[in-house]
PDB file of N, CA and C in Angstrom:
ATOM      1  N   UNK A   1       0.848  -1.179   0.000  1.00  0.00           N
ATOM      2  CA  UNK A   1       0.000   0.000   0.000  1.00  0.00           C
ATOM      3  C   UNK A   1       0.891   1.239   0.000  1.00  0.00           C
ATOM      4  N   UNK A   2       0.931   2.127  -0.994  1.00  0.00           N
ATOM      5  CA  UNK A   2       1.515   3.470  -0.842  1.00  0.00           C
ATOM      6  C   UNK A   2       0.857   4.529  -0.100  1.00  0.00           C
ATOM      7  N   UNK A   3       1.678   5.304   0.191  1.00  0.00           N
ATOM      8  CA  UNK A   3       1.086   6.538   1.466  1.00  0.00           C
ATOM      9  C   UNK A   3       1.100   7.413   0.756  1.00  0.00           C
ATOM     10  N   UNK A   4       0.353   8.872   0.472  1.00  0.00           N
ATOM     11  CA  UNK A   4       0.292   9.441  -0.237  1.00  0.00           C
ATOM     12  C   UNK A   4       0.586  11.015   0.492  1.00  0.00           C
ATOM     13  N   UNK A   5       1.797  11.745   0.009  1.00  0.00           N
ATOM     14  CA  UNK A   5       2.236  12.510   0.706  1.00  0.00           C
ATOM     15  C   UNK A   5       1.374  13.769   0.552  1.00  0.00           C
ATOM     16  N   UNK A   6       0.617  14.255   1.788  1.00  0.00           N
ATOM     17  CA  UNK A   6      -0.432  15.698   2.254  1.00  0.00           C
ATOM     18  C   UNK A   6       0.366  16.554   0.766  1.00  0.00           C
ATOM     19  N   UNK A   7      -0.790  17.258   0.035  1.00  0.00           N
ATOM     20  CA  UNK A   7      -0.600  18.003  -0.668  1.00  0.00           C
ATOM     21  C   UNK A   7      -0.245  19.469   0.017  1.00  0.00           C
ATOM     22  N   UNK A   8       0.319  20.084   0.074  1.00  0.00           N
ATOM     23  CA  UNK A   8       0.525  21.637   0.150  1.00  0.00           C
ATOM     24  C   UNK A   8      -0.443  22.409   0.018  1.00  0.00           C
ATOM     25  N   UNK A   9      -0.904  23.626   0.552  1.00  0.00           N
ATOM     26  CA  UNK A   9      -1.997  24.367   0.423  1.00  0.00           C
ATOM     27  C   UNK A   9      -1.554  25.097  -0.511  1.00  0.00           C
ATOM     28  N   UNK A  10      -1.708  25.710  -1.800  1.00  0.00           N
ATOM     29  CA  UNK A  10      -1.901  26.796  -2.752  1.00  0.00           C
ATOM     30  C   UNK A  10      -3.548  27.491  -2.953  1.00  0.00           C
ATOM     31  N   UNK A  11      -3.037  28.415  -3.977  1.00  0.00           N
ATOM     32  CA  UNK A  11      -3.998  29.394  -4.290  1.00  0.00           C
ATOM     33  C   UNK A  11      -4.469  29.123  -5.764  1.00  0.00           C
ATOM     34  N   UNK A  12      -5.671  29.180  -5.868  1.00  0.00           N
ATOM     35  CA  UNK A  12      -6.139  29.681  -7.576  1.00  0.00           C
ATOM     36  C   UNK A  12      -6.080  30.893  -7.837  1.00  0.00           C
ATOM     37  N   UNK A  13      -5.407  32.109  -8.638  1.00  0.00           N
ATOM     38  CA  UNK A  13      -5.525  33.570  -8.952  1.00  0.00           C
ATOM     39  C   UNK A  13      -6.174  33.876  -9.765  1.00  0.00           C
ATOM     40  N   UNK A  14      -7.077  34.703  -9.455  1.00  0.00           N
ATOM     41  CA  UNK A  14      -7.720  35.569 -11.099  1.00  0.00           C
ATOM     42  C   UNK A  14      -7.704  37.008 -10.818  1.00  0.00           C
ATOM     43  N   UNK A  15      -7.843  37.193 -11.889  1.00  0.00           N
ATOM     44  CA  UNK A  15      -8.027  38.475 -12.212  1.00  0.00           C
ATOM     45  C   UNK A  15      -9.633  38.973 -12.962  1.00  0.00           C
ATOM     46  N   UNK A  16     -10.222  40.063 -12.130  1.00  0.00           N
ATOM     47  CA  UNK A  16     -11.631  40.435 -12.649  1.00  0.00           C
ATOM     48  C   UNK A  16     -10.845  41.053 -14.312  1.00  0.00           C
ATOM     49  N   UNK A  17     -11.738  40.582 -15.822  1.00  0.00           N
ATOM     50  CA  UNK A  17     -11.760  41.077 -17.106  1.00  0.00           C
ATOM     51  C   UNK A  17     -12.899  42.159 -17.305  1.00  0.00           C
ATOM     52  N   UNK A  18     -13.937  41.758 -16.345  1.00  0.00           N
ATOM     53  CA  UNK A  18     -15.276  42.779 -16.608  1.00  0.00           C
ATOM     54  C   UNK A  18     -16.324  42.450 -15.588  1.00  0.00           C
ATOM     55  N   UNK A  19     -17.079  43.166 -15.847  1.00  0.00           N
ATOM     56  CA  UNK A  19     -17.940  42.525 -14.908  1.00  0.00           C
ATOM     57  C   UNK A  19     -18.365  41.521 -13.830  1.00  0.00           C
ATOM     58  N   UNK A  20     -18.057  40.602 -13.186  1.00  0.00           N
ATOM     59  CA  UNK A  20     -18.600  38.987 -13.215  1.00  0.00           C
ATOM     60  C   UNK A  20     -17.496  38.701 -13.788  1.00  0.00           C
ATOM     61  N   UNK A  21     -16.822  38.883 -14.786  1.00  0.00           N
ATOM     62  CA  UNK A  21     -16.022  37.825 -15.096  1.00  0.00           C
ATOM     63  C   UNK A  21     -14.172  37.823 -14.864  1.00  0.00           C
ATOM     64  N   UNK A  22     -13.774  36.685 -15.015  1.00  0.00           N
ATOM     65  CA  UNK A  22     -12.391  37.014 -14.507  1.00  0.00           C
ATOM     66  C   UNK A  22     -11.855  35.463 -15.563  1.00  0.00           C
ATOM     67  N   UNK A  23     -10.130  35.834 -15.337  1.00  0.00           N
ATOM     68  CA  UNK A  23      -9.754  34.997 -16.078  1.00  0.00           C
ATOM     69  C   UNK A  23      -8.282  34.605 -14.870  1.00  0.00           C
ATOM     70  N   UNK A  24      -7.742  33.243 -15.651  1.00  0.00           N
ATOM     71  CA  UNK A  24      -6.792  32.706 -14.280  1.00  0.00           C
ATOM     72  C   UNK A  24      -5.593  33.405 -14.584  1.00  0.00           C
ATOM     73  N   UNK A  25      -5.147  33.888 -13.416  1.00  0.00           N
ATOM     74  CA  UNK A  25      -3.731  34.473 -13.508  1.00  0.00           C
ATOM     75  C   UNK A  25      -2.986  32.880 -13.151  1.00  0.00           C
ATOM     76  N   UNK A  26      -2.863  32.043 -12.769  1.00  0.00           N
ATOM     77  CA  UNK A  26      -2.173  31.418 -12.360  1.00  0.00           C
ATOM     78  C   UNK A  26      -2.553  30.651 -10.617  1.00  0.00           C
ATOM     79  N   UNK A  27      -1.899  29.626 -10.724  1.00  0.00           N
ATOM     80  CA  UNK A  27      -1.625  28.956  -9.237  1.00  0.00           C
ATOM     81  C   UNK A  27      -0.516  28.809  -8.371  1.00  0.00           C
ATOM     82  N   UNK A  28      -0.386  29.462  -7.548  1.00  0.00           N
ATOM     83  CA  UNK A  28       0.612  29.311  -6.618  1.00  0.00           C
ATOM     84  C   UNK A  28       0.745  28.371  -4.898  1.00  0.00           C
ATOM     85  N   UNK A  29       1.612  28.089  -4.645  1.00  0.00           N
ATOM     86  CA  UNK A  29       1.700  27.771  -3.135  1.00  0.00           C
ATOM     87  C   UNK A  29       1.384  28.676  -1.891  1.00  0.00           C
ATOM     88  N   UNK A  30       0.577  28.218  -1.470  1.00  0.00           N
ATOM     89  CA  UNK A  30       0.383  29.548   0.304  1.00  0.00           C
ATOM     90  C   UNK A  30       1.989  29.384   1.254  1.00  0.00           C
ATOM     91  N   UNK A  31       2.253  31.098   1.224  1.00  0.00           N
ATOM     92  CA  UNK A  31       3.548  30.812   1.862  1.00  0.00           C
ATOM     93  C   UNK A  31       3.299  30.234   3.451  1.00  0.00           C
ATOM     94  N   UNK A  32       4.235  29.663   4.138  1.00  0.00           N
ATOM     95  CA  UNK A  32       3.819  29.239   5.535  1.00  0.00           C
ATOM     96  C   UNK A  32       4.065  30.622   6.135  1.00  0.00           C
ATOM     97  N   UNK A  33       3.537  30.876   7.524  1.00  0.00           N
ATOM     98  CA  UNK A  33       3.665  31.598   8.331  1.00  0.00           C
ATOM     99  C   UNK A  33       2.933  32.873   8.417  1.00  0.00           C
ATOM    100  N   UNK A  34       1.776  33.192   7.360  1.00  0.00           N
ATOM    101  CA  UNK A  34       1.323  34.143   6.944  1.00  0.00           C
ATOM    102  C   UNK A  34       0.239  34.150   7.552  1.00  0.00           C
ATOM    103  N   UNK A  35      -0.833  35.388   7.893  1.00  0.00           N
ATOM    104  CA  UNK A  35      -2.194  35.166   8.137  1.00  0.00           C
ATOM    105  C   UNK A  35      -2.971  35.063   7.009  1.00  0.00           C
ATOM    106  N   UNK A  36      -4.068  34.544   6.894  1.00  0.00           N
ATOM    107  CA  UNK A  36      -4.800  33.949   5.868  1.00  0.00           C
ATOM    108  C   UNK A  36      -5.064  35.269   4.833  1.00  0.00           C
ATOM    109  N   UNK A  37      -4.910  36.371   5.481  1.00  0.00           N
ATOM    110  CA  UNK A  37      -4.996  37.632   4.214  1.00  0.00           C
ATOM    111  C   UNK A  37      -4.091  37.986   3.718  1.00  0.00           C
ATOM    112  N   UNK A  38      -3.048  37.834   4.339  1.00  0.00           N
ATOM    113  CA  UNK A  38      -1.537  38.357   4.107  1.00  0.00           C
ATOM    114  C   UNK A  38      -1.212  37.256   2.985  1.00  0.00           C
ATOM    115  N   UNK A  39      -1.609  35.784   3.326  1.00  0.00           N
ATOM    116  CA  UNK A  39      -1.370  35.035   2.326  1.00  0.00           C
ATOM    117  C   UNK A  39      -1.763  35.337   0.990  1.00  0.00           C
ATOM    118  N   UNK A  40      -2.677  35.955   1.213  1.00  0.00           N
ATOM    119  CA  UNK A  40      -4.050  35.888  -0.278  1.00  0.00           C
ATOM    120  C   UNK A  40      -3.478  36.498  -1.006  1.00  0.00           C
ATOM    121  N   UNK A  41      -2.965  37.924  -0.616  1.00  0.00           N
ATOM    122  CA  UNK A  41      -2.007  38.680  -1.292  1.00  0.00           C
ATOM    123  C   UNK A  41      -0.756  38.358  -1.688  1.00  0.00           C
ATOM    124  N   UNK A  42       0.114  38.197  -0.915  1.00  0.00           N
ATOM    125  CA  UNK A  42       0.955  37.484  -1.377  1.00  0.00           C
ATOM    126  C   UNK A  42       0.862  36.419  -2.605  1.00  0.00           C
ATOM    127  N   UNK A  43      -0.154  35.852  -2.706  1.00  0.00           N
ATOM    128  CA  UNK A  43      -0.574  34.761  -3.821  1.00  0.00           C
ATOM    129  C   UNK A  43      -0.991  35.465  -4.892  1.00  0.00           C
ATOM    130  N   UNK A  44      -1.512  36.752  -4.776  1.00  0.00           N
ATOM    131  CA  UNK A  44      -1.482  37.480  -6.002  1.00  0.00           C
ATOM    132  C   UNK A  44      -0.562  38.406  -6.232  1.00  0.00           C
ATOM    133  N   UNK A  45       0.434  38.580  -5.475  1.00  0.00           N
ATOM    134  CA  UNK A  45       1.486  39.445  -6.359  1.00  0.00           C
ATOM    135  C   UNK A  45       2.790  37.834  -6.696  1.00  0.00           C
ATOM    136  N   UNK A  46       2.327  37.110  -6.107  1.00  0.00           N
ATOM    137  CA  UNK A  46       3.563  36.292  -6.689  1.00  0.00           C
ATOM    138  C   UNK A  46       3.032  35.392  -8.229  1.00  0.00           C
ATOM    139  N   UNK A  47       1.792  35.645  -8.259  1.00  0.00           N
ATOM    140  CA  UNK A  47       1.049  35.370  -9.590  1.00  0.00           C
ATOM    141  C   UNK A  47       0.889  36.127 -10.260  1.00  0.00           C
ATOM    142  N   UNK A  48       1.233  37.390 -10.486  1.00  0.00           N
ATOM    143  CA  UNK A  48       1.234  38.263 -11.407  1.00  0.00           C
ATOM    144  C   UNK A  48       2.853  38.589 -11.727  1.00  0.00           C
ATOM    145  N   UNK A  49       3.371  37.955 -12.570  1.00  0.00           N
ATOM    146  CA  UNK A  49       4.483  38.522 -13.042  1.00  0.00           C
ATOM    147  C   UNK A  49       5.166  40.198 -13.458  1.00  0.00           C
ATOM    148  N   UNK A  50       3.478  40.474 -13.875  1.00  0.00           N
ATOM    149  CA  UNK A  50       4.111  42.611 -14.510  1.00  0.00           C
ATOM    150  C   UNK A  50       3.942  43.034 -13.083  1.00  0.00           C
ATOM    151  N   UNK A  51       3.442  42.501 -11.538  1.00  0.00           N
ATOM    152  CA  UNK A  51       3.314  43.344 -11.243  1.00  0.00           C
ATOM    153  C   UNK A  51       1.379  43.774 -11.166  1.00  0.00           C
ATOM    154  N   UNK A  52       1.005  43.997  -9.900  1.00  0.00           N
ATOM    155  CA  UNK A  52      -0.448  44.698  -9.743  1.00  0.00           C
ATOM    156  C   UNK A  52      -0.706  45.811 -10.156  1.00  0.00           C
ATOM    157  N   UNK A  53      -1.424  46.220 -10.797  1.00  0.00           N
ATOM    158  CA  UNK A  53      -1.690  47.633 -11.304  1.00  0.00           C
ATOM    159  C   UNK A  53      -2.640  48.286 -10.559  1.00  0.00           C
ATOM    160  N   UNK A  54      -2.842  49.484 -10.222  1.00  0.00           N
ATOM    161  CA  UNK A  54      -3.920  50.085  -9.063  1.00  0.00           C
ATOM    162  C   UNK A  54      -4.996  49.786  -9.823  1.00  0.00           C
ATOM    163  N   UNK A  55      -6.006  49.784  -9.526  1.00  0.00           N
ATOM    164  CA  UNK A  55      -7.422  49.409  -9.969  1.00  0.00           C
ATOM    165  C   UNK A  55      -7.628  47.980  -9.861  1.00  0.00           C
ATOM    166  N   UNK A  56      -6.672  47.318 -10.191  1.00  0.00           N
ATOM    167  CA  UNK A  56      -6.823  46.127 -10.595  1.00  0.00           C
ATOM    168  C   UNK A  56      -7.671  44.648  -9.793  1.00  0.00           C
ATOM    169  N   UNK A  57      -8.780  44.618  -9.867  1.00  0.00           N
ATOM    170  CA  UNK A  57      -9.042  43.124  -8.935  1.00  0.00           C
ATOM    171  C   UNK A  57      -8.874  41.973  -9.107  1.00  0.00           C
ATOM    172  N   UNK A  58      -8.399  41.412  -8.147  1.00  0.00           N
ATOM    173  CA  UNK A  58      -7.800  40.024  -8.007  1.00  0.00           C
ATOM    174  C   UNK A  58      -9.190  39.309  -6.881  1.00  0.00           C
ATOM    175  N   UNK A  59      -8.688  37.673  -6.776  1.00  0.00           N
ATOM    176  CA  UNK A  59      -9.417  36.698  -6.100  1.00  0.00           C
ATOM    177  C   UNK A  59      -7.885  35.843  -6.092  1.00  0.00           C
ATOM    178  N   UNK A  60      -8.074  35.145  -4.839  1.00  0.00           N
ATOM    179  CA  UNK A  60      -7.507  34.228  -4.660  1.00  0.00           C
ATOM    180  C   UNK A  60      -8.014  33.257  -3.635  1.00  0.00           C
ATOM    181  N   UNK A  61      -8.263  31.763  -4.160  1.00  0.00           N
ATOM    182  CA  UNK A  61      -9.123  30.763  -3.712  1.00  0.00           C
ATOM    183  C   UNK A  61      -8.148  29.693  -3.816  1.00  0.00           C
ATOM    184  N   UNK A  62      -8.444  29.300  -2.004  1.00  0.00           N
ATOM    185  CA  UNK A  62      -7.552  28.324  -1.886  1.00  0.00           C
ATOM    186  C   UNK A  62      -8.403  26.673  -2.967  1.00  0.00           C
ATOM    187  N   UNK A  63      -7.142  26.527  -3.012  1.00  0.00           N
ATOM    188  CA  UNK A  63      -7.322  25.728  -4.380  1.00  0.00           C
ATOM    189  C   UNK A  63      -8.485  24.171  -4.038  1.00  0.00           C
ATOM    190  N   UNK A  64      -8.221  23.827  -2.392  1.00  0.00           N
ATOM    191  CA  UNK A  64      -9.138  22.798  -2.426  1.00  0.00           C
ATOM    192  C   UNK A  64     -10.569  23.142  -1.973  1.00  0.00           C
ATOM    193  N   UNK A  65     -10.838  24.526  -2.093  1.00  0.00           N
ATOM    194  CA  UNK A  65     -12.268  24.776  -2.304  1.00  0.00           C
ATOM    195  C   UNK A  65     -12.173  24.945  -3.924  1.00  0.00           C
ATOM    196  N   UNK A  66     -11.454  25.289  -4.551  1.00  0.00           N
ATOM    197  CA  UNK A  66     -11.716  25.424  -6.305  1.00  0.00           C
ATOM    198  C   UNK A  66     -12.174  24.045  -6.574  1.00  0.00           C
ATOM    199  N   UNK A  67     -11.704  23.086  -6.030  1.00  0.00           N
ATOM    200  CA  UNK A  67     -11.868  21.789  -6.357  1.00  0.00           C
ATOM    201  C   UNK A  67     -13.207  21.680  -6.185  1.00  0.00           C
ATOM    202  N   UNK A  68     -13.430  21.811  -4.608  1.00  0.00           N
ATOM    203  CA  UNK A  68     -15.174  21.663  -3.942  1.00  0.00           C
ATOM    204  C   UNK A  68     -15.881  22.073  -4.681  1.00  0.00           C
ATOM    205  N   UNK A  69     -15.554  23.392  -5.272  1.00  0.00           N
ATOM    206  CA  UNK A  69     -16.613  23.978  -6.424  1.00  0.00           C
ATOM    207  C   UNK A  69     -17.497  23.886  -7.084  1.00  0.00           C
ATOM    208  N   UNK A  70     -16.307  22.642  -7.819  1.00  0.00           N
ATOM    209  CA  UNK A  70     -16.961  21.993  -9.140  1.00  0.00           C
ATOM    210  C   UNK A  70     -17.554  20.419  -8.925  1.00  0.00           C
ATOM    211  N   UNK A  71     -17.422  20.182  -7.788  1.00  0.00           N
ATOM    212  CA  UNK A  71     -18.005  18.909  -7.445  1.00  0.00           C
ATOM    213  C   UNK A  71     -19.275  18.978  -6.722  1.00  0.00           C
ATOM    214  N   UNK A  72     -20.152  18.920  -7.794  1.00  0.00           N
ATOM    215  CA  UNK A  72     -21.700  19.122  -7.528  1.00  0.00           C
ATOM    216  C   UNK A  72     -22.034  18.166  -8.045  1.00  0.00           C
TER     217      UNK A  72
END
């Protein structure tokens, strides 16, 4: 029987395109030691490569609720 090593907590990133809608910036790892907001952020500036632009809205969802999501 193999043991299956605990996955790591990461983030899903998006970015709002318009309205309602948004598109994926990317997935990253939650750094350790962070508070759960400090993380969030962090997960979106380390998912945005140019850089946050003022205005700009982000989401970041830890990834095993992205999963929960879609399992309806």
């Amino acid at each position: 029987m193999s043991e299956r090593t605990p996955e790591r907590p990461s983030y899903i990133v998006l970015r709002e395109v318009g309205k309602g809608r948004y598109e994926l910036v990317g997935e990253v790892r939650r750094r350790p030691g962070l508070t759960a907001r400090a993380a969030r952020a962090q997960a979106v500036h380390d998912a945005s490569p140019g850089g946050v632009m003022p205005g700009e809205t982000y989401a970041a969802i830890l990834r095993s609720e992205w999963r929960i999501a879609f399992d309806l």
